[in-house]
Protein backbone atom coordinates (compact mmCIF):
# COMPACT_ATOMS: atom_id res chain seq x y z
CA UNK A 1 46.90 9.84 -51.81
CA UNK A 2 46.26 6.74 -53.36
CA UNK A 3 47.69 5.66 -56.84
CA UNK A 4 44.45 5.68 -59.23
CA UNK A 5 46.63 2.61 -61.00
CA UNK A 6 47.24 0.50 -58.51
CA UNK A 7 45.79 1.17 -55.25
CA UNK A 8 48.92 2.07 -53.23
CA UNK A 9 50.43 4.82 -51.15
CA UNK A 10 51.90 7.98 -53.10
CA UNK A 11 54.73 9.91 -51.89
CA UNK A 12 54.52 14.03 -52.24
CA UNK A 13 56.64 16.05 -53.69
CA UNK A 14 57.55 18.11 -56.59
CA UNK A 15 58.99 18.49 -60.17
CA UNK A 16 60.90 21.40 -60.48
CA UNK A 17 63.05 23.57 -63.72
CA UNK A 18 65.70 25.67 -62.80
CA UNK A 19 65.49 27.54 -66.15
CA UNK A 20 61.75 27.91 -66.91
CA UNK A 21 58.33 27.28 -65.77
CA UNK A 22 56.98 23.60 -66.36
CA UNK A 23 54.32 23.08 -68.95
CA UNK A 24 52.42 20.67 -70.35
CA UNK A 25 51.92 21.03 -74.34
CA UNK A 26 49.55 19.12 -76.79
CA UNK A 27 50.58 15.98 -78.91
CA UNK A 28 51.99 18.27 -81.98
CA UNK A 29 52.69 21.46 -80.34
CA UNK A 30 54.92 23.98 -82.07
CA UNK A 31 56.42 26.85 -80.45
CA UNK A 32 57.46 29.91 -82.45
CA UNK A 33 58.79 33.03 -82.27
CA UNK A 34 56.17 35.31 -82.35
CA UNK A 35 53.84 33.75 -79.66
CA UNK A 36 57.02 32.69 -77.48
CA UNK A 37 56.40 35.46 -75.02
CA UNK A 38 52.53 35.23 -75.25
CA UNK A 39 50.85 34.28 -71.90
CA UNK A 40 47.71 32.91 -73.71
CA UNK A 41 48.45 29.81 -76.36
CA UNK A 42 46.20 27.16 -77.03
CA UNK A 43 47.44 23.73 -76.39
CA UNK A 44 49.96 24.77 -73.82
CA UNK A 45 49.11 24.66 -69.91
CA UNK A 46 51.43 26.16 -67.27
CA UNK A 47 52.01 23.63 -64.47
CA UNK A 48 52.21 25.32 -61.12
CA UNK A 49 54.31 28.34 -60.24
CA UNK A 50 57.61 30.36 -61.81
CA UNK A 51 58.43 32.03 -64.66
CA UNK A 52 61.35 32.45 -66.95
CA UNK A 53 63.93 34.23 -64.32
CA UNK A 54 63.52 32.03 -61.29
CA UNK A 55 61.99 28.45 -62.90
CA UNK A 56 59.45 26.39 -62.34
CA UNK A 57 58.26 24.35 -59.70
CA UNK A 58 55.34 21.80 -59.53
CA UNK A 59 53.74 19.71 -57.11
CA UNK A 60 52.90 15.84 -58.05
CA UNK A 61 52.70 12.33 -56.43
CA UNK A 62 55.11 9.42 -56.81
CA UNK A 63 53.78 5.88 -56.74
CA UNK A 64 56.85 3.46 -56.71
CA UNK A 65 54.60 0.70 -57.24
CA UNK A 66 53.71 1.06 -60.97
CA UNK A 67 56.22 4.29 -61.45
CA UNK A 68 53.21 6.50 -61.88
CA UNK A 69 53.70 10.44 -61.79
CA UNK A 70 50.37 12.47 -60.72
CA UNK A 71 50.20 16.51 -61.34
CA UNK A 72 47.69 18.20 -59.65
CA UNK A 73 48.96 21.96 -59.83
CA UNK A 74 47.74 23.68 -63.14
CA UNK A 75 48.01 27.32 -62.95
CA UNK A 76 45.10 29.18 -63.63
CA UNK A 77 45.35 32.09 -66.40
């Protein structure tokens, strides 16, 4: 894949949580109690596969060029 930013080669790989999955959350999220365990929250995403007992693992692209980290594994509800 090439970087959208600069035109060179990405490198594959992943991003990965050992404790939970990986998500990506609005600019101003809050998380609270009562919708901690809810699957469906506005303004939160889940990035690619796990859940809360075995973590969280997502693929994305590394461009050592500009330092540029692509995601392209969002987890369909």
């Amino acid at each position: 894949m090439l970087c959208p930013k600069c035109s060179s080669e990405m490198a594959e790989g992943f991003i990965d949580n050992l404790k939970c999955p990986v998500f990506w959350k609005a600019l101003g999220y809050q998380e609270n109690m009562i919708t901690f365990f809810s699957k469906k929250r506005p303004g939160r995403i889940q990035l690619g596969d796990g859940d809360f007992l075995t973590g969280g693992r997502v693929s994305a692209f590394y461009c050592s060029t500009c330092n540029l980290v692509l995601i392209n594994d969002v987890r369909q509800p």
